[in-house]
Protein backbone atom coordinates (compact mmCIF):
# COMPACT_ATOMS: atom_id res chain seq x y z
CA UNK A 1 82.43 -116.95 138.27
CA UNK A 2 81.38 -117.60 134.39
CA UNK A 3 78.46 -115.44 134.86
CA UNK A 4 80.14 -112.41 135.94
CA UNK A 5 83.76 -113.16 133.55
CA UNK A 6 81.00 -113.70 130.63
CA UNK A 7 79.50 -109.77 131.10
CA UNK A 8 82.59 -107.94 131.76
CA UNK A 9 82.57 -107.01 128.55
CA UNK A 10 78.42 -105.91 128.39
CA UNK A 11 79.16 -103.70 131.91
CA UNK A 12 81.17 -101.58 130.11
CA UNK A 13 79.25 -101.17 127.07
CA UNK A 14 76.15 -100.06 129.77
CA UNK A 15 77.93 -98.44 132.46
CA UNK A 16 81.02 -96.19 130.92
CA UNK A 17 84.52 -98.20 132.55
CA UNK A 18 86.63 -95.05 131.90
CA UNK A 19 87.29 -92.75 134.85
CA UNK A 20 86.41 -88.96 134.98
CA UNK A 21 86.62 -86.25 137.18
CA UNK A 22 84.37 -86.45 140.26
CA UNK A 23 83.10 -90.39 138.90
CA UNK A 24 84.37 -93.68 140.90
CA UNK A 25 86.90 -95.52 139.57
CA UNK A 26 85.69 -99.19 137.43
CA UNK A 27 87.48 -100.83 140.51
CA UNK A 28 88.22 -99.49 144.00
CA UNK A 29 92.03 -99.65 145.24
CA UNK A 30 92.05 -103.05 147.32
CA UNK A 31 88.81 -103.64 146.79
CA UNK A 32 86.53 -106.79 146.03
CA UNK A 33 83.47 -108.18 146.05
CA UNK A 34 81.53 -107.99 149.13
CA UNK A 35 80.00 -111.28 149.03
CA UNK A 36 81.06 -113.56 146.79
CA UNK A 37 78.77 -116.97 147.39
CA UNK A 38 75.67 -116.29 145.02
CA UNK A 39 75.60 -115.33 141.68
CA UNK A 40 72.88 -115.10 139.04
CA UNK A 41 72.39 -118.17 136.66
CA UNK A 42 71.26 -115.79 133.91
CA UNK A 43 71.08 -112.45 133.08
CA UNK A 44 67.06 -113.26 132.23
CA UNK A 45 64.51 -113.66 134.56
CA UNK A 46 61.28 -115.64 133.59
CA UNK A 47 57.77 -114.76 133.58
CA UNK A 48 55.61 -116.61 135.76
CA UNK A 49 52.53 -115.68 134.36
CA UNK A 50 50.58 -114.38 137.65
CA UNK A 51 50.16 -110.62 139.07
CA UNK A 52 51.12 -110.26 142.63
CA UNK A 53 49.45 -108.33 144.98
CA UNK A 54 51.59 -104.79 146.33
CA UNK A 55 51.25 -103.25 149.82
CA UNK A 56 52.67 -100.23 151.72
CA UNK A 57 56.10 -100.94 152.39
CA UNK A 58 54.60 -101.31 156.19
CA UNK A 59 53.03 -104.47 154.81
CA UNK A 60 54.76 -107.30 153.40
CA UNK A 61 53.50 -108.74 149.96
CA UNK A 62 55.56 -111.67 149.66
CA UNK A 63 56.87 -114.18 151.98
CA UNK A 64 59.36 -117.29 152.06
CA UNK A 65 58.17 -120.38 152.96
CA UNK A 66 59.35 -123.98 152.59
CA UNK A 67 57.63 -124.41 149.55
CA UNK A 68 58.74 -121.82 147.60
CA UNK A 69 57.29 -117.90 147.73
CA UNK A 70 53.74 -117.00 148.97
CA UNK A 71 51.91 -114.43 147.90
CA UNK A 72 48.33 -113.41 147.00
CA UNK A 73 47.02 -113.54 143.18
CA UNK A 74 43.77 -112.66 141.97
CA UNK A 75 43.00 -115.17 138.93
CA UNK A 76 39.92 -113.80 137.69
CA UNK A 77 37.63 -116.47 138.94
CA UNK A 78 38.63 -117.28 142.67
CA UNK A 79 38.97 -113.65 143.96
CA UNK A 80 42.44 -112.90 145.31
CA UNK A 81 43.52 -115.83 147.29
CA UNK A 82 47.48 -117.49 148.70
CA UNK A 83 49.45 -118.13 146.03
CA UNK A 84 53.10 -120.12 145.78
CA UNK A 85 55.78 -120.29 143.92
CA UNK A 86 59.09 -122.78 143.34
CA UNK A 87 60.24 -119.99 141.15
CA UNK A 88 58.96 -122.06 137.94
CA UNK A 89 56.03 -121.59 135.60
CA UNK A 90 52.68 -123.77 135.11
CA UNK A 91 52.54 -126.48 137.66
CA UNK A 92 55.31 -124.47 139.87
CA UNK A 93 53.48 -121.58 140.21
CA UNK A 94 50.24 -122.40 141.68
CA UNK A 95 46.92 -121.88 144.29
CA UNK A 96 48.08 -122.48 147.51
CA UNK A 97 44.34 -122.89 148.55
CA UNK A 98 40.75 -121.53 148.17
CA UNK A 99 39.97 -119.89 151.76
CA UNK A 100 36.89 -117.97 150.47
CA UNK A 101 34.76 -120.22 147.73
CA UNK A 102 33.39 -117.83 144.60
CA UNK A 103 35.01 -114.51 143.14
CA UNK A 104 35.07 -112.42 145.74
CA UNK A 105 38.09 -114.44 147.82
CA UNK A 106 39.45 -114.15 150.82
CA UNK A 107 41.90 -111.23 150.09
CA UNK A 108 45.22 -112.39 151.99
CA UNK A 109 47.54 -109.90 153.29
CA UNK A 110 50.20 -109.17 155.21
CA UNK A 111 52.52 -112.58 154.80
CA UNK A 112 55.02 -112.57 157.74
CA UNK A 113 57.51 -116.07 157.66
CA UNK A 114 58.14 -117.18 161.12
CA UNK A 115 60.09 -120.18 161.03
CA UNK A 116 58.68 -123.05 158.95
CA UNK A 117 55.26 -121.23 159.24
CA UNK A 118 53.90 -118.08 157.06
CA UNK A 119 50.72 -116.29 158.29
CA UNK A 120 48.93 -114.40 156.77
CA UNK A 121 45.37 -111.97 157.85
CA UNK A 122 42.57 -113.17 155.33
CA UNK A 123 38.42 -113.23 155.27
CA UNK A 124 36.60 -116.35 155.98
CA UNK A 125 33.09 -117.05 155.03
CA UNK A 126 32.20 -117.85 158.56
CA UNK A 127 33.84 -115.76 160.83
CA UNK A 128 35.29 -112.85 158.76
CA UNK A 129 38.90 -111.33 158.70
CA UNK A 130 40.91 -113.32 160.59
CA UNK A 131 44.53 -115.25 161.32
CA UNK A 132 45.76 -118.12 159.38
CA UNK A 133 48.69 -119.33 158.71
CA UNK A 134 50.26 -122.15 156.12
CA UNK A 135 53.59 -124.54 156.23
CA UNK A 136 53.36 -124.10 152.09
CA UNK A 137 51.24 -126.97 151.56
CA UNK A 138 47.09 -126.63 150.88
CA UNK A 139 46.30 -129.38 153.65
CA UNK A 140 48.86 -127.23 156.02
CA UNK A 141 46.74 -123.93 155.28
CA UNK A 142 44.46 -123.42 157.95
CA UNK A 143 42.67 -120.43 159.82
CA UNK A 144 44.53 -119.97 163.56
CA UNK A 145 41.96 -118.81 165.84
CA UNK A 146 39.01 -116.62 165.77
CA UNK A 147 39.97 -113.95 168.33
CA UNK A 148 36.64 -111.94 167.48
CA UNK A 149 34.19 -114.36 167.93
CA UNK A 150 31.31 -114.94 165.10
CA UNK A 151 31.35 -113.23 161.83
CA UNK A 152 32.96 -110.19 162.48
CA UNK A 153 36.70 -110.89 162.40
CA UNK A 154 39.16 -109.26 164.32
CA UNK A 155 41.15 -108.34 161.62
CA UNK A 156 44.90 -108.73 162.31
CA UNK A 157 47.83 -106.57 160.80
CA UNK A 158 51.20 -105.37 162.06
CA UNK A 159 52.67 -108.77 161.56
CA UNK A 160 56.17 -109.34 163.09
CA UNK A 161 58.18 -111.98 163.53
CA UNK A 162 60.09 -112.11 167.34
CA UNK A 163 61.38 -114.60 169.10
CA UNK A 164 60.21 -117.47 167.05
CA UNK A 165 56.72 -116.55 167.24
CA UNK A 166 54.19 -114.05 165.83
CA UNK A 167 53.19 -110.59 166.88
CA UNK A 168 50.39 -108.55 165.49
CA UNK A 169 48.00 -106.13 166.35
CA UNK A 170 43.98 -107.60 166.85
CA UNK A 171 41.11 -106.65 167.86
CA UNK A 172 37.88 -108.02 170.29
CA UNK A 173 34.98 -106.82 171.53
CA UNK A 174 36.46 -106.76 174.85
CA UNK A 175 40.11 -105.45 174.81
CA UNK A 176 39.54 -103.68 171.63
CA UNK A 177 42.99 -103.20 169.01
CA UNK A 178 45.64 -104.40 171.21
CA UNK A 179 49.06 -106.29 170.92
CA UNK A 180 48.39 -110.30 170.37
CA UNK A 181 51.16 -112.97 169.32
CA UNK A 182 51.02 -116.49 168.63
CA UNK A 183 52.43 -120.15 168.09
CA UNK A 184 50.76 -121.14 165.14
CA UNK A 185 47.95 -123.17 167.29
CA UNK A 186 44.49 -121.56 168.49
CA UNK A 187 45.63 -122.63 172.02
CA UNK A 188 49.05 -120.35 171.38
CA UNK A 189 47.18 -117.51 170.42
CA UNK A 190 46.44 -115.11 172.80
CA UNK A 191 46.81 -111.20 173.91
CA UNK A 192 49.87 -109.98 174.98
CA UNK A 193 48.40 -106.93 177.15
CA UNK A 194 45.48 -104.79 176.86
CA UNK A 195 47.79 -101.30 176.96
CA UNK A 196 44.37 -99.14 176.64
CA UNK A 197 42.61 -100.91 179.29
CA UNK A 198 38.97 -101.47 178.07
CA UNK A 199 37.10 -101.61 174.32
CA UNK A 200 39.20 -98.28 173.52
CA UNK A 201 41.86 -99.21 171.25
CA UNK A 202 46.10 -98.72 171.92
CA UNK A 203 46.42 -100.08 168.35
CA UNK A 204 50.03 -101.22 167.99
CA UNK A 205 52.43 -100.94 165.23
CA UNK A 206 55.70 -100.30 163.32
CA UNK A 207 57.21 -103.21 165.31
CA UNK A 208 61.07 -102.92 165.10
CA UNK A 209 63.74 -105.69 167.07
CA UNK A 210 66.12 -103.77 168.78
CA UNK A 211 69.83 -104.61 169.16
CA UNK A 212 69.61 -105.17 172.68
CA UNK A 213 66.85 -108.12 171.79
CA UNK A 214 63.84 -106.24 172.94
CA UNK A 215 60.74 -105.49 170.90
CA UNK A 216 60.14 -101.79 170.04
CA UNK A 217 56.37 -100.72 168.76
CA UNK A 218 54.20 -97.51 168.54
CA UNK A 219 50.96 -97.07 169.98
CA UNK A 220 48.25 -94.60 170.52
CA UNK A 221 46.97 -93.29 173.97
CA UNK A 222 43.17 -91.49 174.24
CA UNK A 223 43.66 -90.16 170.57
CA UNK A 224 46.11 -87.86 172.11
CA UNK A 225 49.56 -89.30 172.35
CA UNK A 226 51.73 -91.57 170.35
CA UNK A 227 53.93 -93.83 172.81
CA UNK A 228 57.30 -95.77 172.04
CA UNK A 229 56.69 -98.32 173.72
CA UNK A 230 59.51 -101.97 174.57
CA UNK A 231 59.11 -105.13 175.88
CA UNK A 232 60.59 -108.28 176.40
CA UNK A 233 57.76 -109.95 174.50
CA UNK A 234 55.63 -111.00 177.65
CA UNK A 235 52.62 -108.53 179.47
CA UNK A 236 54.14 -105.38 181.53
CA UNK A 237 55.34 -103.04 178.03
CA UNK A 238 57.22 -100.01 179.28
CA UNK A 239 56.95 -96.77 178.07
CA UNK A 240 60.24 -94.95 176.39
CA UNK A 241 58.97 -91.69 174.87
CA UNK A 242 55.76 -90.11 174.11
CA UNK A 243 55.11 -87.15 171.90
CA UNK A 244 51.56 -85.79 170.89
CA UNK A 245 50.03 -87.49 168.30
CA UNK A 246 50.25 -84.74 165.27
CA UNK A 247 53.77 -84.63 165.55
CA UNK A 248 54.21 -88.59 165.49
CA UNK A 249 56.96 -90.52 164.20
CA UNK A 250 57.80 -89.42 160.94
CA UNK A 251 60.39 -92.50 160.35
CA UNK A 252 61.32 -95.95 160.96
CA UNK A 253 62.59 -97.16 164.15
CA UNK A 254 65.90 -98.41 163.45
CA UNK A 255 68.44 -100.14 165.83
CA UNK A 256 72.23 -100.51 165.72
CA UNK A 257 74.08 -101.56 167.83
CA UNK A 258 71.86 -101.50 171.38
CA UNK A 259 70.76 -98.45 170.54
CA UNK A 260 67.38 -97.27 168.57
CA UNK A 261 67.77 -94.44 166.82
CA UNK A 262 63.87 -92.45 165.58
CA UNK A 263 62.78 -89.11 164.11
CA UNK A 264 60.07 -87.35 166.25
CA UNK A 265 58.11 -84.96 164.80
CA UNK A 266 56.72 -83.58 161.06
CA UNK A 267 53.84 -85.40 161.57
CA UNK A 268 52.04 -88.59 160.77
CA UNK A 269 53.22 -90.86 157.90
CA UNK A 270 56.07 -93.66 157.03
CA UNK A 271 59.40 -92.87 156.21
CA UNK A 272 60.94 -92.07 153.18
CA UNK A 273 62.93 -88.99 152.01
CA UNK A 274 61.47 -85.69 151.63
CA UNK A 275 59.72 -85.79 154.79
CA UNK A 276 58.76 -82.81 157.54
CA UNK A 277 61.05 -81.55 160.01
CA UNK A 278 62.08 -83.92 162.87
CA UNK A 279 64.41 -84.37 165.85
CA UNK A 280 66.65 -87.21 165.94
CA UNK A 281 66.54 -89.17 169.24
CA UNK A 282 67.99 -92.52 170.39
CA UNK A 283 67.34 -94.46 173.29
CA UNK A 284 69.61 -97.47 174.27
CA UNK A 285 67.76 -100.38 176.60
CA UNK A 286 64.74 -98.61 176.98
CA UNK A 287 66.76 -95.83 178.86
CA UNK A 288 65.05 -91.65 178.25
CA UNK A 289 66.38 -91.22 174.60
CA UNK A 290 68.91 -88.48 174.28
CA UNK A 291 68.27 -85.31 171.38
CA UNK A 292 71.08 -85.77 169.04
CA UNK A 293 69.82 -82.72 166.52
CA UNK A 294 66.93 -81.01 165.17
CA UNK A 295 66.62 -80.91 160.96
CA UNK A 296 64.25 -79.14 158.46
CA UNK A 297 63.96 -82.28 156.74
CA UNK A 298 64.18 -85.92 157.37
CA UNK A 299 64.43 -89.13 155.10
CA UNK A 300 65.70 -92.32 154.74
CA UNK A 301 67.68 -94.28 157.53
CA UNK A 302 70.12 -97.23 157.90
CA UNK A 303 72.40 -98.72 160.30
CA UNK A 304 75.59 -98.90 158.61
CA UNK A 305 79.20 -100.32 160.25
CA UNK A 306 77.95 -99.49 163.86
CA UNK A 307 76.79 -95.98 163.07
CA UNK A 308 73.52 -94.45 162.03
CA UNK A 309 73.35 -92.80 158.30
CA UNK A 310 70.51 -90.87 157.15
CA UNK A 311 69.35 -87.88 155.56
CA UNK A 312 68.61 -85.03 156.33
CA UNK A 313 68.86 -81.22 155.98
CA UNK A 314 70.04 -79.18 158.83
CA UNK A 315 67.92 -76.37 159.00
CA UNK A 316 64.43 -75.27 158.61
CA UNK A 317 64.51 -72.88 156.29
CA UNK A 318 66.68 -75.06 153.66
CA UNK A 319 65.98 -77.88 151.43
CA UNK A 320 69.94 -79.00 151.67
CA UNK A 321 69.06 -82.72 152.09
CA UNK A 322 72.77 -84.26 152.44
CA UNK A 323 74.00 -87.89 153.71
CA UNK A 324 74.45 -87.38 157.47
CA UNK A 325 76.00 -90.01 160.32
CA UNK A 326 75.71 -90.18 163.88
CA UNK A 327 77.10 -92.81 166.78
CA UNK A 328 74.81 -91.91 168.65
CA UNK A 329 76.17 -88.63 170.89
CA UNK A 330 75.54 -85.27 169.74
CA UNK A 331 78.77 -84.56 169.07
CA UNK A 332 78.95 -87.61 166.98
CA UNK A 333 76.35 -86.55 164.62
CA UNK A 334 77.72 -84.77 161.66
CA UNK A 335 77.41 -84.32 158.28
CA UNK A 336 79.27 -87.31 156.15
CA UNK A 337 79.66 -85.46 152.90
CA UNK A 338 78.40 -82.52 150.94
CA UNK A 339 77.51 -84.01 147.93
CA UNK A 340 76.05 -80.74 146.14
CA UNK A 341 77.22 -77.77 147.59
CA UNK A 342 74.62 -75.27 148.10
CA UNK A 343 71.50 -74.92 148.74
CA UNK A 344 69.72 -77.49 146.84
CA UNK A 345 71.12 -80.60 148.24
CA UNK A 346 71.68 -83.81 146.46
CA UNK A 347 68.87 -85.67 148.34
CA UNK A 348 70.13 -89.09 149.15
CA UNK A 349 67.05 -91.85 149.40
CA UNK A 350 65.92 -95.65 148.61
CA UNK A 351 69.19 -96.79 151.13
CA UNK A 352 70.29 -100.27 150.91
CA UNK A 353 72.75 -101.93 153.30
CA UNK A 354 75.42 -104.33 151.61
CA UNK A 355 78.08 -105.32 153.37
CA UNK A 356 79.92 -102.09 155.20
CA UNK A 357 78.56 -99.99 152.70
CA UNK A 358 75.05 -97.87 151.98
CA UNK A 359 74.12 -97.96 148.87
CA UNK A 360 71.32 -95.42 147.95
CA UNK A 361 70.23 -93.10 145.07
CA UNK A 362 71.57 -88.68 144.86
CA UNK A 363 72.38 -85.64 142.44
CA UNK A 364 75.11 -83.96 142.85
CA UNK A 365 74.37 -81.69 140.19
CA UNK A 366 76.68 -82.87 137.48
CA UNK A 367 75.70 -86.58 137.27
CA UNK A 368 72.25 -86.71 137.52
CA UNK A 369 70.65 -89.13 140.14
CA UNK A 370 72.79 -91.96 139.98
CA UNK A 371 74.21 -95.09 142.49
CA UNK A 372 76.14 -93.56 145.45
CA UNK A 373 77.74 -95.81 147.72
CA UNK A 374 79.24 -95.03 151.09
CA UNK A 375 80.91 -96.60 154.75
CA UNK A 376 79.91 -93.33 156.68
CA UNK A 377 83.25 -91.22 156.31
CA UNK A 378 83.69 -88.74 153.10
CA UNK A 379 86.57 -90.44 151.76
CA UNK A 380 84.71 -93.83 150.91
CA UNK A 381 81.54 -91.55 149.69
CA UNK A 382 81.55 -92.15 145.86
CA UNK A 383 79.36 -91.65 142.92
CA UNK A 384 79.19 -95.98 141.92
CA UNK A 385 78.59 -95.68 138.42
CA UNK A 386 77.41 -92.97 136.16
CA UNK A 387 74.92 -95.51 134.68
CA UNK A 388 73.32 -92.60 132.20
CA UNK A 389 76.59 -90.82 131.45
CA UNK A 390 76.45 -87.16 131.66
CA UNK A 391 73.81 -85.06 133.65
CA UNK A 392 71.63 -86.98 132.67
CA UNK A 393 70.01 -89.78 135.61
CA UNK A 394 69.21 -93.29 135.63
CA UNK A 395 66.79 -92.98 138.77
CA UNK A 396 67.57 -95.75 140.52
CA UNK A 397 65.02 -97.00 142.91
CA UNK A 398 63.84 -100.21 145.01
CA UNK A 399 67.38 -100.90 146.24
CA UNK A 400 67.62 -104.18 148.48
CA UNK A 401 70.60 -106.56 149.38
CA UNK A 402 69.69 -110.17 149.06
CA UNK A 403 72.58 -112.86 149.66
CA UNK A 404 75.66 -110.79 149.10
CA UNK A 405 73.72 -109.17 146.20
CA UNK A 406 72.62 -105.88 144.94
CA UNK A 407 68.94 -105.64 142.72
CA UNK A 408 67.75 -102.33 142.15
CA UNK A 409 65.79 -100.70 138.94
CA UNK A 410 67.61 -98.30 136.65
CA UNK A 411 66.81 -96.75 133.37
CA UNK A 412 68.88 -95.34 130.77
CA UNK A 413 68.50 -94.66 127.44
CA UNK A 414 66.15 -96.32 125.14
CA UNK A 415 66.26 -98.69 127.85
CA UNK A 416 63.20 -97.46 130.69
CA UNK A 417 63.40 -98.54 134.03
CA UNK A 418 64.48 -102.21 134.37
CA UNK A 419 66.17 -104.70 136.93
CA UNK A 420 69.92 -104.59 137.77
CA UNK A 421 71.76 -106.59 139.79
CA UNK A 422 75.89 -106.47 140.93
CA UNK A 423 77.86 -107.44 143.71
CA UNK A 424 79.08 -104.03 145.30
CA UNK A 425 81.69 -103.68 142.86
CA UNK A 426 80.31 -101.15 140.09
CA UNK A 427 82.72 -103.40 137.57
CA UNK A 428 80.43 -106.18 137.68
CA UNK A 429 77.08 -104.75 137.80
CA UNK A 430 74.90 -105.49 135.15
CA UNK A 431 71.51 -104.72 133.73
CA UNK A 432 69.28 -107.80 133.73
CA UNK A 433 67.73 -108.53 130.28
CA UNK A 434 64.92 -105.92 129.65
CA UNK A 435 61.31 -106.99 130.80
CA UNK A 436 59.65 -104.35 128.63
CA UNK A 437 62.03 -104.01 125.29
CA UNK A 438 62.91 -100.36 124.21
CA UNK A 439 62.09 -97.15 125.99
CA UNK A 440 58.70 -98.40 128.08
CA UNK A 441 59.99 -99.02 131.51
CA UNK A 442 59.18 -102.53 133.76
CA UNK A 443 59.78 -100.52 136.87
CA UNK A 444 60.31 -103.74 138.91
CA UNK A 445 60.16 -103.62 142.86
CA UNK A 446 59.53 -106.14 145.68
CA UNK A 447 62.90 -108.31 145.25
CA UNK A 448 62.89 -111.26 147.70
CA UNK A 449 64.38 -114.28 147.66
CA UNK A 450 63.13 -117.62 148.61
CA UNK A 451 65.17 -120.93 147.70
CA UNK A 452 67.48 -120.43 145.11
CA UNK A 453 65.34 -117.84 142.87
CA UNK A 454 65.24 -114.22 143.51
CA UNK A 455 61.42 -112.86 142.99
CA UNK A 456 59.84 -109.38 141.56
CA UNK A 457 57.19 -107.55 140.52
CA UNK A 458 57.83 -105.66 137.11
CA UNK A 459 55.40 -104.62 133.69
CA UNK A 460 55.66 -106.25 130.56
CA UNK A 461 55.22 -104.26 127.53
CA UNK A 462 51.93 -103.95 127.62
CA UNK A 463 51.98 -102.43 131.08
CA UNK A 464 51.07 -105.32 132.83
CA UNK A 465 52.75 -106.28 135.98
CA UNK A 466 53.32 -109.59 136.70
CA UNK A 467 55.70 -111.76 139.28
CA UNK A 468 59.26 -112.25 138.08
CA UNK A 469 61.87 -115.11 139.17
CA UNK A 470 65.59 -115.01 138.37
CA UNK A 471 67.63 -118.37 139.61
CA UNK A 472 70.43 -117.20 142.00
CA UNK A 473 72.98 -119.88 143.34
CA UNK A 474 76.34 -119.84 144.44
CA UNK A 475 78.60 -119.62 142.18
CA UNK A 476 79.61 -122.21 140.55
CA UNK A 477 75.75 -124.28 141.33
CA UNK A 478 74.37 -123.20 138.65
CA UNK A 479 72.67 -125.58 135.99
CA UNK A 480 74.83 -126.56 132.92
């Protein structure tokens, strides 16, 4: 509780602690913390002196592991290789191990934690891109199995923990891409079910858990269809839904509750705001999913107190992206809240789940792009801080909840874009200590915890971006 008593006073000097029309109050009626187990040691995190490598957010750069986080690093003289880190400096921050001897290294990717194991996809000398996986130590670093025998590689991705084991997508020259999973152990590695019977590939991805336990994935079919397709982790997948393959799956899959709610349609692509027009569908148990509402544009999705909330704009001749809700029944899906009325819309995005509450970036024309927060009903919709008073916007971005805990990036003036952290309540959110002094931004991203430090990527101030760790315990824990 020091940490947050000692920066009271600094939250209000960054973030203004008066009220004003149409701004949330410093502290809601009734209202505290979220979470209130782990707090931040220090407002400063350190430099640990390596550059991490970044992915789509489809595939993971960093994973937790027993000994610390694991990641991939290129040095300068090994290549890019597995990397791990206790969240300390020097001798804490090291080479995991050197899979591919010489400079042009084995190029790890893709680091999925699955219990006490992390595997990774990464290019051996011998038999090319392949599965390996690591309990944190270099002796316990080892390549799984080569599925595509000799020098080829069968080149895994799609990673996904289920079920206390490993699925991925892999190819060989028999079944072509198809859905694998393993144990950890050659012997425990083997193919699921070849879905495109034959070399031709089904190629599986954008695995999702649903509520009801099941695993949820995309494939292809002859080029010409894209398939949702669930299983209970064993051979004999069932089909859900199938659309053609240029209208695809525009968005996550996301569950909540037993149901799985999608956007179909606007074309190929991940998720994110701003994207093409799509119908929103949800299927519960593998049952025919049910059309809940067609909009002109789709974005950002979250399961949020047993409902869905996304964005979206309702027709297809407007640009009115708003912050929408649905239970799943068409009568159930309806617009939350008009943030800015008209036609422009206040374009909610980069949603973060904390608690009851979505957390996510919008303008609503007088504030700028600022925090929002939200439960899914109007009332409870509120601007969370004004963080660059006035119309002017702080841009927050790369939102994500980590033990009770809030880290996104935020810039205001003569500041840039730099870390933040708070604990739901706007009172006690503070700007970390700036990575990149004056107006340069550090534009940090990837926040992930592992142990007791929280890890990211930001720039320095010469624009060079680096790993990050900030020590995060609960409260109380912390070193004296």
């Amino acid at each position: 509780m020091g940490y947050r008593r000692r920066f009271l006073g600094v939250v209000c000097l960054l973030v203004s602690c008066s009220s004003a029309p149409g701004s949330s109050e410093p502290t809601r009626e009734g209202s505290s913390p979220l979470v209130k187990t782990w707090a931040p040691c220090s407002r400063t995190a350190v430099s640990l002196g390596v550059t991490a490598l970044e992915e789509t957010p489809y595939s993971p750069p960093l994973a937790s592991s027993a000994a610390g986080l694991m990641f991939s690093v290129d040095d300068g003289v090994r290549g890019r290789e597995p990397w791990v880190s206790n969240g300390v400096p020097s001798a804490g921050t090291r080479l995991l191990k050197d899979l591919f001897p010489g400079v042009e290294g084995s190029d790890p990717r893709w680091f999925t934690q699955v219990g006490n194991q992390v595997f990774f996809a990464a290019t051996d000398p011998v038999v090319g891109r392949e599965l390996f996986v690591s309990d944190g130590t270099s002796e316990g670093t080892r390549r799984v199995k080569d599925i595509w025998p000799g020098a080829v590689g069968s080149f895994p991705n799609e990673l996904f923990a289920f079920k206390g084991l490993l699925y991925f997508t892999a190819g060989d020259p028999v079944h072509g891409r198809e859905l694998w999973r393993s144990d950890g152990t050659s012997a425990g590695t083997v193919l699921v079910e070849d879905l495109e019977v034959g070399p031709e590939d089904s190629s599986p991805y954008r695995f999702t858990q649903g509520g009801d336990d099941a695993l949820y994935f995309l494939r292809t079919e002859r080029g010409i269809f894209t398939l949702l397709m669930r299983t209970e982790g064993g051979p004999g997948a069932v089909e859900v839904f199938r659309t053609p393959i240029d209208q695809g799956f525009p968005s996550p899959l996301t569950p909540v509750g037993r149901k799985l709610f999608f956007f179909e349609g606007g074309g190929h692509g991940g998720g994110g705001s701003h994207g093409k027009s799509g119908t929103l569908m949800a299927t519960e148990a593998g049952a025919p999913p049910v059309v809940l509402g067609h909009f002109g544009m789709t974005g950002d999705l979250a399961a949020v107190g047993g409902r869905l909330l996304f964005s979206a704009s309702p027709h297809m001749v407007t640009e009115d992206m708003e912050l929408w809700r649905s239970d799943g029944t068409v009568v159930g899906t309806t617009l939350v809240e008009d943030l800015r009325p008209g036609p422009e819309g206040s374009y909610p995005e980069h949603f973060a789940v904390l608690g009851t509450q979505l957390f996510f970036a919008a303008d609503d024309g007088i504030h700028g792009v600022e925090p929002w927060d939200s439960d899914g009903t109007e009332p409870r919709t509120r601007l969370f801080g004004d963080l660059e008073a006035g119309a002017g916007s702080s841009f927050p971005d790369a939102l994500r909840t980590l033990e009770g805990l809030l880290f996104f990036s935020a810039s205001i003036r003569n500041r840039g874009s730099e870390p933040w952290v708070g604990d739901g309540v706007r009172i006690s959110t503070v700007a970390l200590t700036e990575i990149a002094p004056g107006p340069r931004s550090s534009n940090p991203k990837n926040f992930m915890r592992s142990q007791d430090y929280v890890f990211f990527t930001a720039e320095d101030a010469s624009g060079v971006r680096g790993l990050y760790s900030l020590l995060v315990r609960p409260d109380g824990d912390c070193p004296r």
